[in-house]
Protein backbone atom coordinates (compact mmCIF):
# COMPACT_ATOMS: atom_id res chain seq x y z
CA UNK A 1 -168.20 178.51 5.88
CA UNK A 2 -167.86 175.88 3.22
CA UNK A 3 -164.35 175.72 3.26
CA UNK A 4 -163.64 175.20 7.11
CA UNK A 5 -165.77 172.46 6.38
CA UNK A 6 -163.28 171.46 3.54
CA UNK A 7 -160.82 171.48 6.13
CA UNK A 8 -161.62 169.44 9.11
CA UNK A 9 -162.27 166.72 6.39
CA UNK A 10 -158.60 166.51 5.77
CA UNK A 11 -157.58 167.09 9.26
CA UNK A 12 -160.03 164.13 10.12
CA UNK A 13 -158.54 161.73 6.72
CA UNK A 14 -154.91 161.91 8.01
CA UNK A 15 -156.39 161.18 11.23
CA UNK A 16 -157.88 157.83 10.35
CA UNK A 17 -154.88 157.36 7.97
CA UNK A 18 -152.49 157.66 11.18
CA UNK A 19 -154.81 155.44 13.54
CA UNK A 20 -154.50 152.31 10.67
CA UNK A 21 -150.43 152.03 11.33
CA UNK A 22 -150.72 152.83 15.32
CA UNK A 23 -149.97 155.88 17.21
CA UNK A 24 -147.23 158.38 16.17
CA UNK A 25 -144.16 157.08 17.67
CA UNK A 26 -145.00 153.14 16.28
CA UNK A 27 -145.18 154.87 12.94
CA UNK A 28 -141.82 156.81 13.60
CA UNK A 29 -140.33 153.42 15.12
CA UNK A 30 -140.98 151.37 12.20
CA UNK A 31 -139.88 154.04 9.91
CA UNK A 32 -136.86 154.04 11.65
CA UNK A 33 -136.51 150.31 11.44
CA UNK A 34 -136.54 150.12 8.18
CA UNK A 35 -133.76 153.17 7.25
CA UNK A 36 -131.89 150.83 9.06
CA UNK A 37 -132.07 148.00 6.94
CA UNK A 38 -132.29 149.92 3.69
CA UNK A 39 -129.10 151.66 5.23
CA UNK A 40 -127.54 148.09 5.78
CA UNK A 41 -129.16 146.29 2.02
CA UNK A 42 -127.58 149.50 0.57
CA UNK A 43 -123.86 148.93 2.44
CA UNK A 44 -124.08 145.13 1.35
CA UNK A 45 -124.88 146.42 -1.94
CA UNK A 46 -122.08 148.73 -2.16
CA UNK A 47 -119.61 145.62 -0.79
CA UNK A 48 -120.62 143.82 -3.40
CA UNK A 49 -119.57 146.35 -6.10
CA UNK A 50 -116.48 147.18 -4.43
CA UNK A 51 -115.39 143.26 -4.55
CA UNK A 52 -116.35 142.91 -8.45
CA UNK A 53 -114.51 146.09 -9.33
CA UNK A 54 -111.53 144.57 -6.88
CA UNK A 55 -111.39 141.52 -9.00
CA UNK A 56 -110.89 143.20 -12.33
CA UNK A 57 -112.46 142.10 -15.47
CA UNK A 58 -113.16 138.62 -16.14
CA UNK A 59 -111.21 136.43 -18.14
CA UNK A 60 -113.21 135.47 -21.28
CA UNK A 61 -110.46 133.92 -23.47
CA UNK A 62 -110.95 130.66 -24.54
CA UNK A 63 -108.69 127.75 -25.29
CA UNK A 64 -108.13 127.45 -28.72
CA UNK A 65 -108.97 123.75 -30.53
């Protein structure tokens, strides 16, 4: 008996846990929304790399005196 008890407490927790961000789909919606834009920081990311390793290494000579 003790442990149905057990678990309608944690049914009840996620509950409550749920209810604080909105209904189901709001919480799918915003985790949707923001794949997205850790999708799109993550391409920007990768452009950036791609465009240093494009330009080669620096040139770090200097001019002799």
């Amino acid at each position: 008996m003790c442990s149905t008890h057990g678990h309608g407490l944690a049914r009840h927790g996620r509950r409550r846990h749920l209810r604080r961000f909105g209904n189901r789909q709001d919480w799918l919606a915003r985790l949707e929304e923001y794949q997205r834009d850790l999708e799109q920081e993550l391409a920007d990311v990768a452009d950036i790399i791609r465009r240093l390793q494009e330009e080669g290494p620096p040139n770090t000579q200097t001019a002799s005196v």
